[in-house]
Protein backbone atom coordinates (compact mmCIF):
# COMPACT_ATOMS: atom_id res chain seq x y z
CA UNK A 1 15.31 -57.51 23.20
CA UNK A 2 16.41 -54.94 20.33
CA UNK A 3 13.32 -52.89 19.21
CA UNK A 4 11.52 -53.40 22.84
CA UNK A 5 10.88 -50.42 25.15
CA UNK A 6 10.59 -50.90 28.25
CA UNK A 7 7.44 -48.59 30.09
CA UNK A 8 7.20 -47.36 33.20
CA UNK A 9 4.54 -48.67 35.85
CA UNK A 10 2.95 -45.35 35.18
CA UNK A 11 1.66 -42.65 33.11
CA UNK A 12 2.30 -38.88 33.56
CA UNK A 13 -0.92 -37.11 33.90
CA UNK A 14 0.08 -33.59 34.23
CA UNK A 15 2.43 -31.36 35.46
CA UNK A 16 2.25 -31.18 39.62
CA UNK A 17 4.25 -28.01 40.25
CA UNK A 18 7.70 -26.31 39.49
CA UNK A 19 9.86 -24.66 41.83
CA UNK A 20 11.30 -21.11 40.35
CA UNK A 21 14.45 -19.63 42.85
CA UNK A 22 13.81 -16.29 43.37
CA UNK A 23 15.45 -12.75 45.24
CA UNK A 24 12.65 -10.88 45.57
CA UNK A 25 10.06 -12.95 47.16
CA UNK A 26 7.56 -10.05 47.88
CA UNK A 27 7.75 -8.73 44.28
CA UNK A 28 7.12 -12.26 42.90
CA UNK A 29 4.24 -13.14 45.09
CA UNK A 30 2.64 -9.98 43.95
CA UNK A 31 3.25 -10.96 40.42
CA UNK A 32 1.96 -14.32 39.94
CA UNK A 33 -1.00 -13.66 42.58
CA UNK A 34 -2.10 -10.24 41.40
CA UNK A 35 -1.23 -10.46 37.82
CA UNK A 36 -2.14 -13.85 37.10
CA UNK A 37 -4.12 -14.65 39.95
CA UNK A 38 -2.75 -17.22 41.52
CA UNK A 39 -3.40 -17.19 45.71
CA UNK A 40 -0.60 -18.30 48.32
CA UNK A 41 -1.89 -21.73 49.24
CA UNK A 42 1.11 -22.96 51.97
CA UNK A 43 4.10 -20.78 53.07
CA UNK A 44 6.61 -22.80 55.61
CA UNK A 45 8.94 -19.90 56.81
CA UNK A 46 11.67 -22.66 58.30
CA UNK A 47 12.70 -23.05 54.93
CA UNK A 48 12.14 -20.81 52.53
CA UNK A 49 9.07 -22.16 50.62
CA UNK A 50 5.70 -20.42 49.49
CA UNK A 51 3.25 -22.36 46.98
CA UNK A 52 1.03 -20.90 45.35
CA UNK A 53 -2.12 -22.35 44.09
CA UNK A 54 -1.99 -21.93 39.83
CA UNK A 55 -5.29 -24.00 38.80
CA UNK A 56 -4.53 -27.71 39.22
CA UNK A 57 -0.41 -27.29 39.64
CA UNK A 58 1.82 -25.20 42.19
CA UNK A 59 4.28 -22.96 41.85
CA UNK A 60 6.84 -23.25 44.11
CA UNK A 61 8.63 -19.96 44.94
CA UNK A 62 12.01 -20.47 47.17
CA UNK A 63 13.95 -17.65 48.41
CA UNK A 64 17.83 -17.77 47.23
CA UNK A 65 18.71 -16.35 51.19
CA UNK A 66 16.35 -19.71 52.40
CA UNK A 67 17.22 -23.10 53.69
CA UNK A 68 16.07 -24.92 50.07
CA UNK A 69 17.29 -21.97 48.09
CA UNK A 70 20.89 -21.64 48.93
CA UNK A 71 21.34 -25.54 47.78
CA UNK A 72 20.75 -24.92 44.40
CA UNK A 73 23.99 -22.25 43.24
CA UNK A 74 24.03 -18.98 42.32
CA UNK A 75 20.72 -16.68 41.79
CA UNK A 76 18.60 -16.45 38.84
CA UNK A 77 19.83 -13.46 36.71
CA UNK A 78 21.15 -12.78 33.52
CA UNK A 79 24.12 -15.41 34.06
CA UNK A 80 22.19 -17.81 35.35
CA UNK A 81 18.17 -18.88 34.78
CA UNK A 82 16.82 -21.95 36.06
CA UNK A 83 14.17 -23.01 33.54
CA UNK A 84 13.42 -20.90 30.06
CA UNK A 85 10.22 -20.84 29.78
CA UNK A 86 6.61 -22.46 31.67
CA UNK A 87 2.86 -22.76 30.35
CA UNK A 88 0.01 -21.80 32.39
CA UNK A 89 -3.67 -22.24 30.36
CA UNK A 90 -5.63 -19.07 30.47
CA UNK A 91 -9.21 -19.18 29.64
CA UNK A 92 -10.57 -17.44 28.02
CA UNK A 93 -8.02 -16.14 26.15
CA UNK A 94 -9.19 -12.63 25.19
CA UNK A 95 -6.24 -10.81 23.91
CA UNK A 96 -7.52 -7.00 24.13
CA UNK A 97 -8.54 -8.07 27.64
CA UNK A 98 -5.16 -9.47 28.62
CA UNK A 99 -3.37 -6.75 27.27
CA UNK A 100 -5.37 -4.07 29.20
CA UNK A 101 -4.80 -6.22 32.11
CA UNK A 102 -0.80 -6.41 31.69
CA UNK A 103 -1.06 -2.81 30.86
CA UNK A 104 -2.02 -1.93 34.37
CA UNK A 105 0.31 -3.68 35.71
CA UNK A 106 2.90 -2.36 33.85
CA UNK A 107 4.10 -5.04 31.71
CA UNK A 108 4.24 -5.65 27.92
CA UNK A 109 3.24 -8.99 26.89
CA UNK A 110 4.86 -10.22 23.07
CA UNK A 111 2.84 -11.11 20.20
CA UNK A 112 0.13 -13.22 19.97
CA UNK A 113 0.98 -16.40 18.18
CA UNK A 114 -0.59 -20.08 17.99
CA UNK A 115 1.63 -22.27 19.51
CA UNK A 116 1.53 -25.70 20.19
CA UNK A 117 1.23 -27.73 24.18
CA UNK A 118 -0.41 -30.43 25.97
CA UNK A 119 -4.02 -29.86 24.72
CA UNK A 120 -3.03 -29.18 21.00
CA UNK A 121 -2.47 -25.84 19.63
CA UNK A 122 -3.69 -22.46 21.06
CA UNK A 123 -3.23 -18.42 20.99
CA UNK A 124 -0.58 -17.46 23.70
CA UNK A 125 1.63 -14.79 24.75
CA UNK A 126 5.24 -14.78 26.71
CA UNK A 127 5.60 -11.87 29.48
CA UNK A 128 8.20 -12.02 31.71
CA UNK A 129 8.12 -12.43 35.52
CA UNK A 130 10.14 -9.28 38.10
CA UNK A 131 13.17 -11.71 37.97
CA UNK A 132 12.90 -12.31 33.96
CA UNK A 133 11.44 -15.58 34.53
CA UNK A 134 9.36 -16.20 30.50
CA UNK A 135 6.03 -17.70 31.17
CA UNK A 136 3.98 -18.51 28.17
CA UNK A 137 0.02 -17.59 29.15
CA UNK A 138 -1.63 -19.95 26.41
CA UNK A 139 -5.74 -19.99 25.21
CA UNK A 140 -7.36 -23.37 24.99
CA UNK A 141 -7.26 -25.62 22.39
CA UNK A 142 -8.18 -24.25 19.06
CA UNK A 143 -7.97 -27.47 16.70
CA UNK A 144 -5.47 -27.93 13.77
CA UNK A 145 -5.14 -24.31 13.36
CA UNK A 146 -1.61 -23.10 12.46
């Protein structure tokens, strides 16, 4: 019937894990563990997979030279990205903190801006990964504030 949508037998609760394509798995792995803290949860070296634990989600790191990675094309670079950007949920989001933090690691997050996500609107930066990978690091919820 015209005006009817039809729902899926489900609802989306959150997001379970995304898989990035990488070159440099070693560089990456230090990255998103020692920078943001994530910790290698599985690794199954027949092919080509490491996930690492990122609060309740994955991420999903494939190695282009793997079994799952050479399926998908050509490597990430600046021809060819696979996503543009992903939201992890830092908390607490203490922006002198963070940016001491990134400091040390040698990387220069952007501006601080409230942005809007799941949970509402929050304070968040975008760094980039070692293989230019954006991934927004966002505050909890902060209300109706623009």
């Amino acid at each position: 019937m015209q005006g009817e949508t039809l729902r899926p037998p489900f609802s989306i609760r959150n997001i379970d894990h995304l898989v990035l394509r990488v070159v440099d798995l070693d560089r990456m792995i230090a990255f998103y563990c020692d920078v943001l803290g994530c910790r290698v949860e599985r690794q199954v070296d027949t092919i080509g997979l490491v996930q690492l634990r990122a609060g309740d989600a994955l991420i999903d790191l494939v190695p282009v030279s793997g079994e799952l990675g050479r399926t998908g094309g050509a490597a990430p670079g600046r021809e060819g990205r696979n996503l543009d950007h992903f939201c992890l949920v830092i908390d607490p989001f203490d922006d002198a903190a963070l940016r001491r933090h990134l400091a040390a690691h040698g990387i220069t997050p952007g501006a601080p801006a409230m942005r809007y996500g799941a949970q509402g609107r929050g304070l968040s930066v975008y760094v980039h990964d070692p293989q230019g990978n954006v991934v927004e690091l966002k505050g909890p919820h902060r209300g109706d504030e623009s």
